[in-house]
C-alpha atoms as a PDB file:
ATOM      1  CA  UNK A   1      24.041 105.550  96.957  1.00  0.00           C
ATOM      2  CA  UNK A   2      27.794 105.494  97.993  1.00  0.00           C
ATOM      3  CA  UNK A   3      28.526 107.488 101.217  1.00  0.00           C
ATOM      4  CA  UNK A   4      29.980 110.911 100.619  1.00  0.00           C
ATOM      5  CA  UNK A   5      33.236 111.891  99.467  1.00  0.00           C
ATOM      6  CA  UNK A   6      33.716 108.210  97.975  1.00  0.00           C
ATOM      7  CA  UNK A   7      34.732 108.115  94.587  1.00  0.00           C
ATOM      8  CA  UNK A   8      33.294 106.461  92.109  1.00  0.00           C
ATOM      9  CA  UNK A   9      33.605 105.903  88.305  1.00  0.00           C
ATOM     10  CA  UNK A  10      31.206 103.912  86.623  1.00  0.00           C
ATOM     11  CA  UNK A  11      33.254 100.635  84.607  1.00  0.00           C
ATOM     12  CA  UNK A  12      36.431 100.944  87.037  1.00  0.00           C
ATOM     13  CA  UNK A  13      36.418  97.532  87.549  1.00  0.00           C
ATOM     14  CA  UNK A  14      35.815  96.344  84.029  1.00  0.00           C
ATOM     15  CA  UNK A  15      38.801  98.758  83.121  1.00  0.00           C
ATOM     16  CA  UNK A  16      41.106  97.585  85.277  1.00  0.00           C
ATOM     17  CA  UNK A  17      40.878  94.144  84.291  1.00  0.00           C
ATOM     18  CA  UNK A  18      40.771  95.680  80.648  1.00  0.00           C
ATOM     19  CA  UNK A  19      44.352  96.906  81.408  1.00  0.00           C
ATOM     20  CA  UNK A  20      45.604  93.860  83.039  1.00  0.00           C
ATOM     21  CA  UNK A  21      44.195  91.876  79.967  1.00  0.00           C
ATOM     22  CA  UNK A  22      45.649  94.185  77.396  1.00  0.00           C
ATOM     23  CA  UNK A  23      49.371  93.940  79.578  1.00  0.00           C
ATOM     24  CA  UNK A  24      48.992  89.928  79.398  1.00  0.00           C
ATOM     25  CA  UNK A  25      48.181  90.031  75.736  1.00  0.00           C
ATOM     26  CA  UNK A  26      51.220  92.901  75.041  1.00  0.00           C
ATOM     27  CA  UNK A  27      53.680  90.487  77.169  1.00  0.00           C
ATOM     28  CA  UNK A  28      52.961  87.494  75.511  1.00  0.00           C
ATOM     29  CA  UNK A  29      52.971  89.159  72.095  1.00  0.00           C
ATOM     30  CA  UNK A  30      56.582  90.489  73.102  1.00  0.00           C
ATOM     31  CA  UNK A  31      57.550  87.012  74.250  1.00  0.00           C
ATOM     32  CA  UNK A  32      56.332  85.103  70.882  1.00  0.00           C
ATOM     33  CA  UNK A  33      58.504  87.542  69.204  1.00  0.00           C
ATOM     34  CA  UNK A  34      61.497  87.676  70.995  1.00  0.00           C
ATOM     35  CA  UNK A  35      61.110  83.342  70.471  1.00  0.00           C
ATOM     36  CA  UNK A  36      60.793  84.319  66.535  1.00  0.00           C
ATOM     37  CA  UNK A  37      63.712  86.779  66.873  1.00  0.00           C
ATOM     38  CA  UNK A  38      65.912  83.946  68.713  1.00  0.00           C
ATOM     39  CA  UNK A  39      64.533  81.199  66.218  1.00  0.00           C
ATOM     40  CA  UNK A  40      65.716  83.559  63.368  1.00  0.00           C
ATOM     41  CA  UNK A  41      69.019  83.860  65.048  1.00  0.00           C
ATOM     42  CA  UNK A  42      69.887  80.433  65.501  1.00  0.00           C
ATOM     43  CA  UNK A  43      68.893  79.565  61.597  1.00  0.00           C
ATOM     44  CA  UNK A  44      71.253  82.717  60.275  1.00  0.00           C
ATOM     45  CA  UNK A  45      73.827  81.137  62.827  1.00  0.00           C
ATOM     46  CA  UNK A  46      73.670  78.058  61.705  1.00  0.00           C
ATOM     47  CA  UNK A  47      73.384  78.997  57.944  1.00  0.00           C
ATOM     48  CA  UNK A  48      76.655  81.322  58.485  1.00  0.00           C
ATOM     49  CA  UNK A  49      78.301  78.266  60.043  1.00  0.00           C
ATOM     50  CA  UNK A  50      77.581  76.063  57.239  1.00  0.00           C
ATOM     51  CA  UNK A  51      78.470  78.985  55.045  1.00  0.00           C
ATOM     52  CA  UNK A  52      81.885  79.464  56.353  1.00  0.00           C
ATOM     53  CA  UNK A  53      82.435  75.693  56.571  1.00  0.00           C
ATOM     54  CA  UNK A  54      81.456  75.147  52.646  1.00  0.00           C
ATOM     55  CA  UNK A  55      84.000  77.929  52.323  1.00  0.00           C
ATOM     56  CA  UNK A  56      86.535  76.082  54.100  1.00  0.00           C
ATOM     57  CA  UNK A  57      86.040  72.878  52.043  1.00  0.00           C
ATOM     58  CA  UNK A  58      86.633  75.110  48.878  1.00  0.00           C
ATOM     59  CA  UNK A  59      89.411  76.518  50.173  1.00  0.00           C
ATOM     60  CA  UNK A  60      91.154  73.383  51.095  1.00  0.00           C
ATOM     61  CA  UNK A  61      89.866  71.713  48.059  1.00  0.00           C
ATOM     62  CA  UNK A  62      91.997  74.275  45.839  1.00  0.00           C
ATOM     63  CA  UNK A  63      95.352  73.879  47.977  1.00  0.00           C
ATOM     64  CA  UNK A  64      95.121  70.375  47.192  1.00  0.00           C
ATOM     65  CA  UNK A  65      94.323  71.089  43.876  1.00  0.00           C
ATOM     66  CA  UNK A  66      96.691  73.690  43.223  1.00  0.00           C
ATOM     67  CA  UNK A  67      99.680  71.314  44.894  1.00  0.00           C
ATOM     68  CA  UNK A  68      98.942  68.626  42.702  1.00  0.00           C
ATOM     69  CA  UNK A  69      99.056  69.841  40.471  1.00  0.00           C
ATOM     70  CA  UNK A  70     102.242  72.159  41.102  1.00  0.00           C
ATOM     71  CA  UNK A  71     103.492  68.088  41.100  1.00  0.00           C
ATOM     72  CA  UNK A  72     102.121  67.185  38.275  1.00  0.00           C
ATOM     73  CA  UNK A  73     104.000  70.148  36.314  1.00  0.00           C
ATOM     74  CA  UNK A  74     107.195  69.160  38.151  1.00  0.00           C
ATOM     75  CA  UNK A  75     106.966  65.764  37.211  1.00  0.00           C
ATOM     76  CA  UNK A  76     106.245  67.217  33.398  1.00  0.00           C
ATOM     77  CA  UNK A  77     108.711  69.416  33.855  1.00  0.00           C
ATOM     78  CA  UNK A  78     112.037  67.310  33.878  1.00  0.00           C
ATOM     79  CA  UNK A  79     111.179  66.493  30.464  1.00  0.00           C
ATOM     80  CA  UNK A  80     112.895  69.200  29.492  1.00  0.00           C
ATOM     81  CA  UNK A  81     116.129  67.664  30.374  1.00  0.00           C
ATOM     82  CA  UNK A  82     115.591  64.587  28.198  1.00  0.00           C
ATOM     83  CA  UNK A  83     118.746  63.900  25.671  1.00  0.00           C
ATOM     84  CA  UNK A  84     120.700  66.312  27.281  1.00  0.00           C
ATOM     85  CA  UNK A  85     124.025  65.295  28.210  1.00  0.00           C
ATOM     86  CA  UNK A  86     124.373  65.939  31.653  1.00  0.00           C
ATOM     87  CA  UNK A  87     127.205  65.385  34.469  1.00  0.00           C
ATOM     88  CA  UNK A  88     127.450  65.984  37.937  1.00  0.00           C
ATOM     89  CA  UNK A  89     126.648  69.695  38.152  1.00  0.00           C
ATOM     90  CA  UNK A  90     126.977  70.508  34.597  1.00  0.00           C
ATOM     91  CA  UNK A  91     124.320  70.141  31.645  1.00  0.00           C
ATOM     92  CA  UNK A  92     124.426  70.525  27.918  1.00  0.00           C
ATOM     93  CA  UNK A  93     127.471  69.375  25.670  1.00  0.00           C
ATOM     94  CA  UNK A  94     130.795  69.917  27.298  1.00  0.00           C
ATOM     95  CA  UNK A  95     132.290  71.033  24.081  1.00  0.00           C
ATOM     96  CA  UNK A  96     129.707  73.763  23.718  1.00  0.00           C
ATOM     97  CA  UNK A  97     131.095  76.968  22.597  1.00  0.00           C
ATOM     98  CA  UNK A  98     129.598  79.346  25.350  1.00  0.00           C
ATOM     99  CA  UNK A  99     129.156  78.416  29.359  1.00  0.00           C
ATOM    100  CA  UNK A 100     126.578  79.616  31.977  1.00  0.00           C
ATOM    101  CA  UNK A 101     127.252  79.467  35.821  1.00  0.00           C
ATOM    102  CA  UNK A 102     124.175  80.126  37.891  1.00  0.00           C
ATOM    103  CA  UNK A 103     124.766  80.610  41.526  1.00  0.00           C
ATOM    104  CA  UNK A 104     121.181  79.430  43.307  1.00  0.00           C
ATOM    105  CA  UNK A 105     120.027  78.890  47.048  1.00  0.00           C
ATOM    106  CA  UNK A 106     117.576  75.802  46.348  1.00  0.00           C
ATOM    107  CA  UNK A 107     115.518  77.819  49.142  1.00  0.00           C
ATOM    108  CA  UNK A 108     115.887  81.075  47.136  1.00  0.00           C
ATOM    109  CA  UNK A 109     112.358  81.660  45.873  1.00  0.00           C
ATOM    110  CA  UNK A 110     114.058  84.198  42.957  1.00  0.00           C
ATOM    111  CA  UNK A 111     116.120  80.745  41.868  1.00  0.00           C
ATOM    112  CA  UNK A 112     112.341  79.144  41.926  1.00  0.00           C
ATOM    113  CA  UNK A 113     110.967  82.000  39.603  1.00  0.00           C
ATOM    114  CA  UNK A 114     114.278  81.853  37.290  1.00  0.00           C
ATOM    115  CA  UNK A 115     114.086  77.978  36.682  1.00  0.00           C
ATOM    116  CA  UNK A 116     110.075  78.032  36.049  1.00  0.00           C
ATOM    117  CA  UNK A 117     110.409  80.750  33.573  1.00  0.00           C
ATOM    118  CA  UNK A 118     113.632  81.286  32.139  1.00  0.00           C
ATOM    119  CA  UNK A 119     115.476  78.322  32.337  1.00  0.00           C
ATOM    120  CA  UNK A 120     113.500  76.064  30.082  1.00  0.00           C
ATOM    121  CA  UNK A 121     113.607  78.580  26.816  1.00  0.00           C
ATOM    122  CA  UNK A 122     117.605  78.800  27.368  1.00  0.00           C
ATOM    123  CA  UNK A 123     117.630  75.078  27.698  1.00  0.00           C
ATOM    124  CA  UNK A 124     115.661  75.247  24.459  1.00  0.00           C
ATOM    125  CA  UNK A 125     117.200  77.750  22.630  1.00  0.00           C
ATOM    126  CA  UNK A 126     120.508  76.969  23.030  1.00  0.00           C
ATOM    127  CA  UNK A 127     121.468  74.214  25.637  1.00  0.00           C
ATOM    128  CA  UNK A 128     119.540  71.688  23.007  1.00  0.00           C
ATOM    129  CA  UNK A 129     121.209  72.816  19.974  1.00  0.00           C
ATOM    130  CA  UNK A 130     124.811  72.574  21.603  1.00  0.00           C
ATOM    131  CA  UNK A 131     125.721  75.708  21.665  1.00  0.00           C
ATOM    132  CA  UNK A 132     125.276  76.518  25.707  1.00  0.00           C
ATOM    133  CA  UNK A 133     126.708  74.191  28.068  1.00  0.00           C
ATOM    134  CA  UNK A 134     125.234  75.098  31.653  1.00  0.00           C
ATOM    135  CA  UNK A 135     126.784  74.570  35.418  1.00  0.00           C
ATOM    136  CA  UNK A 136     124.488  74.818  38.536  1.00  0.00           C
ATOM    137  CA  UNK A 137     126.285  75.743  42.043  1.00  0.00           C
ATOM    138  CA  UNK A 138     124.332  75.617  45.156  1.00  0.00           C
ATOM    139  CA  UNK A 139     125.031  77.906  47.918  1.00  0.00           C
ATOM    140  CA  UNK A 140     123.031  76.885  51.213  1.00  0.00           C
ATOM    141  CA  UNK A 141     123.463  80.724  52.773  1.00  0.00           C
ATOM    142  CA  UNK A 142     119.548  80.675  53.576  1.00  0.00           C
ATOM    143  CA  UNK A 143     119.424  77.648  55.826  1.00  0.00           C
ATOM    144  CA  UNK A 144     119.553  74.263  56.797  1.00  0.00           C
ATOM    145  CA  UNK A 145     116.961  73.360  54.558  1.00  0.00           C
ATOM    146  CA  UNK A 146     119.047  74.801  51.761  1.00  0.00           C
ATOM    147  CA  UNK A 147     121.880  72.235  52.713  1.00  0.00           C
ATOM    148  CA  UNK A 148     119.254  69.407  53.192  1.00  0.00           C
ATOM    149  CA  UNK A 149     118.317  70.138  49.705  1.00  0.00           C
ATOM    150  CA  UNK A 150     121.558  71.030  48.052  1.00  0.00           C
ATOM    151  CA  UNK A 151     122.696  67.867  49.587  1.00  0.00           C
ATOM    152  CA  UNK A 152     120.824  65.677  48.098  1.00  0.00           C
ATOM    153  CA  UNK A 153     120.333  67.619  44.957  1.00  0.00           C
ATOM    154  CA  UNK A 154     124.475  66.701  44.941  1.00  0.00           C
ATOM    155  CA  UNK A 155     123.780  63.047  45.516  1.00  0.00           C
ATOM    156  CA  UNK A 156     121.701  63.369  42.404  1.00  0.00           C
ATOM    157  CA  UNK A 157     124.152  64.572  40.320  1.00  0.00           C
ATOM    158  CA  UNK A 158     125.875  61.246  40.706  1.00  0.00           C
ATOM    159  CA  UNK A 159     123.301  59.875  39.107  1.00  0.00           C
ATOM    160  CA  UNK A 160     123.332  62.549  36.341  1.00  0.00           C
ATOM    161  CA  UNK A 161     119.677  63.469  37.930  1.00  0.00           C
ATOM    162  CA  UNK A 162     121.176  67.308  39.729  1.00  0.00           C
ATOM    163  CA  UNK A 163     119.154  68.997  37.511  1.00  0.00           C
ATOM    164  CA  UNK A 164     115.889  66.825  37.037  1.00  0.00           C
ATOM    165  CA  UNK A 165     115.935  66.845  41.369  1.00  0.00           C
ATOM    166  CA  UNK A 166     116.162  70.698  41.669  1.00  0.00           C
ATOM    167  CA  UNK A 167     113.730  71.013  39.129  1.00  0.00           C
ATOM    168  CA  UNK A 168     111.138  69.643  41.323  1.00  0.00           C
ATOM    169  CA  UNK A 169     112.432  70.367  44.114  1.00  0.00           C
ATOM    170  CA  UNK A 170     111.758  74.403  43.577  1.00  0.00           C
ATOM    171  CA  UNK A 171     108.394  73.330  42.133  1.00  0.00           C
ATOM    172  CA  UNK A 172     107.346  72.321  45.785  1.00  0.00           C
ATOM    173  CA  UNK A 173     109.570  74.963  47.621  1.00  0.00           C
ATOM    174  CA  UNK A 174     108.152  75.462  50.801  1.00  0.00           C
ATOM    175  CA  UNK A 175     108.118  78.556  53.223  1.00  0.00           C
ATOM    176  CA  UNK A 176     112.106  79.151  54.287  1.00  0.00           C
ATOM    177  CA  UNK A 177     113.333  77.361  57.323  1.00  0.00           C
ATOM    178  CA  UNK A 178     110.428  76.067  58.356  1.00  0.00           C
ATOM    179  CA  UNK A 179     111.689  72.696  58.222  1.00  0.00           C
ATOM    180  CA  UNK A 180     109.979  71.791  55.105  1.00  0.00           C
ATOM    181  CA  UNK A 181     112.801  70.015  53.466  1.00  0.00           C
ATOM    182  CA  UNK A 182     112.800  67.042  55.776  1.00  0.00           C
ATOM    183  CA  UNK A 183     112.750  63.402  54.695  1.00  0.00           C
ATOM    184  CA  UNK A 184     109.753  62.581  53.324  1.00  0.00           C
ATOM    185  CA  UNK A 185     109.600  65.855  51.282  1.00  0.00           C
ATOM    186  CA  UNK A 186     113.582  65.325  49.671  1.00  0.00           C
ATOM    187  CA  UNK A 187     112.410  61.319  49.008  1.00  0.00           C
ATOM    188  CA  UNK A 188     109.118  62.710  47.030  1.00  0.00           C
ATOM    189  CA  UNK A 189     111.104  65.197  45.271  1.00  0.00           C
ATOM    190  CA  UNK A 190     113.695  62.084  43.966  1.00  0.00           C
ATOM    191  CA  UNK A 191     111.285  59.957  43.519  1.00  0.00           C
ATOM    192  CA  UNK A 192     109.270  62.489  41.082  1.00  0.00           C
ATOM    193  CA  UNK A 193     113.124  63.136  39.455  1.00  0.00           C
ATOM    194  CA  UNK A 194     113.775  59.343  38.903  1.00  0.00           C
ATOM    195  CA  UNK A 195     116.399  59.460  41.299  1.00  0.00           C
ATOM    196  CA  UNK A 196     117.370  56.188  42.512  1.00  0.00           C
ATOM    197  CA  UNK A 197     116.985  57.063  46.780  1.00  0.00           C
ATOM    198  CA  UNK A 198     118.421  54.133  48.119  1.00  0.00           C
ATOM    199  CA  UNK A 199     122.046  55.673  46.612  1.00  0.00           C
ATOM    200  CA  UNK A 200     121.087  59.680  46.615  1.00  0.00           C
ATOM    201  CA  UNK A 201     120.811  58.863  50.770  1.00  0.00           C
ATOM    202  CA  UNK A 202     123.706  56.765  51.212  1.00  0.00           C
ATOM    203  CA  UNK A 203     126.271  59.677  49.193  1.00  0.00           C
ATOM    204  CA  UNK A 204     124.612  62.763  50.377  1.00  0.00           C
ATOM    205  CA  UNK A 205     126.018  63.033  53.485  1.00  0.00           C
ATOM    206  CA  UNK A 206     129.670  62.231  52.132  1.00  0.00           C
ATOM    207  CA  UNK A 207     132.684  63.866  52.286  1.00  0.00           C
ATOM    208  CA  UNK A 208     132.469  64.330  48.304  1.00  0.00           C
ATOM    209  CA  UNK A 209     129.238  66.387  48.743  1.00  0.00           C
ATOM    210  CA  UNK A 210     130.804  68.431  51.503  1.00  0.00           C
ATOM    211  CA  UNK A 211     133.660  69.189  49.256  1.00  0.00           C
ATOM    212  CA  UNK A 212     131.301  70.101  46.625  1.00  0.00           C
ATOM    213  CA  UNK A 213     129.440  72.451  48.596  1.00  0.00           C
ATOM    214  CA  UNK A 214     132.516  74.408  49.905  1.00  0.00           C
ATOM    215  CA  UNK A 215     133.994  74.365  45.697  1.00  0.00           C
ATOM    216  CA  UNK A 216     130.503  76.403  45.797  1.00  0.00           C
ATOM    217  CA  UNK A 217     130.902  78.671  48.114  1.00  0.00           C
ATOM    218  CA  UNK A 218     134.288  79.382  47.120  1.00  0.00           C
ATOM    219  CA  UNK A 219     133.536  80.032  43.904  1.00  0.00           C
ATOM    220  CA  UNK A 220     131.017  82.642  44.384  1.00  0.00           C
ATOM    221  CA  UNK A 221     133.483  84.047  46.871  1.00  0.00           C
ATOM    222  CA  UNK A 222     136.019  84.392  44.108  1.00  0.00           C
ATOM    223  CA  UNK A 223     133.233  85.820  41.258  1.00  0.00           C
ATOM    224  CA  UNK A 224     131.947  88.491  44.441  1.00  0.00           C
ATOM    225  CA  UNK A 225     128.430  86.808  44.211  1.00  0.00           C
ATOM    226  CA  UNK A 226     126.721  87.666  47.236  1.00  0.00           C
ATOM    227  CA  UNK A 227     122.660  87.175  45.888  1.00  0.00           C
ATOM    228  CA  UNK A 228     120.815  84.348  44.097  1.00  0.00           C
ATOM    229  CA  UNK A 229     120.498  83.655  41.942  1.00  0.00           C
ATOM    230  CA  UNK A 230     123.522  85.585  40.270  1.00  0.00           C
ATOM    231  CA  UNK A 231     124.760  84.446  37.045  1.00  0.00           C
ATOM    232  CA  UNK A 232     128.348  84.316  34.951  1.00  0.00           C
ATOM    233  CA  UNK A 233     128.289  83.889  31.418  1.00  0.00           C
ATOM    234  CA  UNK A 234     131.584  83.705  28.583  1.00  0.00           C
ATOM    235  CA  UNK A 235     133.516  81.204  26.513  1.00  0.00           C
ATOM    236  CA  UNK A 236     133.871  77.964  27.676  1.00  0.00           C
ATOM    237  CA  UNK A 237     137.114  77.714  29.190  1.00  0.00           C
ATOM    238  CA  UNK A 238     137.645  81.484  29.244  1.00  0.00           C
ATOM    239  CA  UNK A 239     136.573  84.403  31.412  1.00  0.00           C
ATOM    240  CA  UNK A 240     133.428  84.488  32.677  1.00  0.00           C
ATOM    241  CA  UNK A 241     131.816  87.774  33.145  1.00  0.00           C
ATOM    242  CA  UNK A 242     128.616  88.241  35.437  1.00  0.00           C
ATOM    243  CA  UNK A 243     124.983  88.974  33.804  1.00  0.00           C
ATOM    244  CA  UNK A 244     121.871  89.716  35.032  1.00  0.00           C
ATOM    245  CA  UNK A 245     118.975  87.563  34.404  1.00  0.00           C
ATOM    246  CA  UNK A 246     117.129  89.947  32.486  1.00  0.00           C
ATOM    247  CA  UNK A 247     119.503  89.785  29.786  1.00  0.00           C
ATOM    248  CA  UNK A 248     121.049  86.572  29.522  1.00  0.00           C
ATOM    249  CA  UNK A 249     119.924  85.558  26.108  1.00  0.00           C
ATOM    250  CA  UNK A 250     121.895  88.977  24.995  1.00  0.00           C
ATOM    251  CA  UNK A 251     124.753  87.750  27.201  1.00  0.00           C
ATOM    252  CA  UNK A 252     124.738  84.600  25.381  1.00  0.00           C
ATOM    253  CA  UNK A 253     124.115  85.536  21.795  1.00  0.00           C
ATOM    254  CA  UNK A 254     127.150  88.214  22.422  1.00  0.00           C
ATOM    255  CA  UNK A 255     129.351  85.140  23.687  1.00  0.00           C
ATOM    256  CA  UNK A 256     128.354  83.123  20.811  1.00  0.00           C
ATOM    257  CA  UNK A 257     129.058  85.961  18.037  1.00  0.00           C
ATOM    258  CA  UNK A 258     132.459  86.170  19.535  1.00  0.00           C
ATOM    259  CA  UNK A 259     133.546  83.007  19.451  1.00  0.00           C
ATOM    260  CA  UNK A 260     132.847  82.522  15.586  1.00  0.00           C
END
């Protein structure tokens, strides 16, 4: 018998190492799954990476979709110009009855959204059939990249190619001033025009493209233009009176009934 006042419990010992086994087993039950937790972790990681890389891929797979094929309709595009007569700044017969003046920055993304959408039905309509002869100044307000362009859009026109280059050239307009319109990008867009770049580079830093670019700006000075693209519209060799872009096939079609 255990001396008095001792305590004793009958199984104390086999309890304790009960509890101790039970701890063990509840530890390395909590350690297994805090492994499957982290193994779970990793393979969502790694799933979310590869998620958000396919996405990527996509992504860059429909900017270079969607810019060749902005190329691909600027290339198309010129085609509009074909059997035109076309001089230096000016396009459509020079006898035509009626004459449009657009004013246009080429980094003026307005003047983009004009010559994508309403330019080719006017050139259709009425620049085809004779009756609208059209002239294109280029204001460089915006930029240097604006001159770089207008520059060389100038050159162009020596070639009779102004409007075939600026054509393209708003169909890959890039973000203003950010230095986009360097020398590779104005050599694509002649290329794409059929400009011959050899000459285009050798005249469009000339003192005849400088004096064309100030005729510009004076011009627009004279008619109050102070936005692109703004437009004039009225017999040719007459007044020309300004009209807004909305309505220039009313503008014309009133031109045209007056000079019958």
């Amino acid at each position: 018998m255990p001396a008095f006042g001792s305590l004793y419990v009958p199984g104390s010992m086999s309890s304790r190492a009960e509890t101790k086994k039970a701890a063990r087993e509840a530890r390395l039950r909590a350690e297994r799954e805090e492994a499957e937790r982290q193994r779970r972790q990793r393979i969502w990681s790694l799933a979310g990476g590869a998620a958000l890389l396919a996405a990527l891929v996509v992504v860059v797979l429909i900017l270079v979709s969607a810019g060749g094929s902005s190329d691909e309709e600027a290339s198309g595009e010129v085609a509009q110009f074909d059997g035109i007569p076309q001089k230096g700044i000016e396009l459509g017969d020079p006898e035509a009855p009626v004459t449009l003046v657009e004013f246009a920055d080429p980094q003026c993304p307005f003047c983009k959204e004009y010559t994508t959408e309403d330019l080719p039905p006017l050139v259709e309509d009425y620049v085809a059939g004779g009756d609208l002869r059209m002239e294109l100044q280029l204001l460089t307000f915006i930029g240097p990249d604006s001159e770089s362009i207008a520059r060389a859009a100038l050159a162009a026109g020596e070639q009779d190619l102004m409007w075939q280059f600026m054509d393209v050239a708003y169909a890959r307009q890039g973000v203003e001033n950010s230095g986009y319109a360097d020398e590779e990008f104005i050599d694509g867009v002649a290329e794409a025009a059929g400009v011959d770049v050899d000459q285009m580079n050798e005249q469009s830093g000339t003192e005849a493209v400088t004096r064309k670019l100030e005729e510009a700006q004076a011009a627009a000075t004279d008619a109050g233009i102070n936005s692109t693209p703004s437009f004039l519209v009225g017999p040719t060799g007459g007044k020309l009176l300004p009209a807004q872009q909305e309505g220039l096939a009313d503008a014309i079609d009133q031109a045209l009934a007056d000079s019958q």
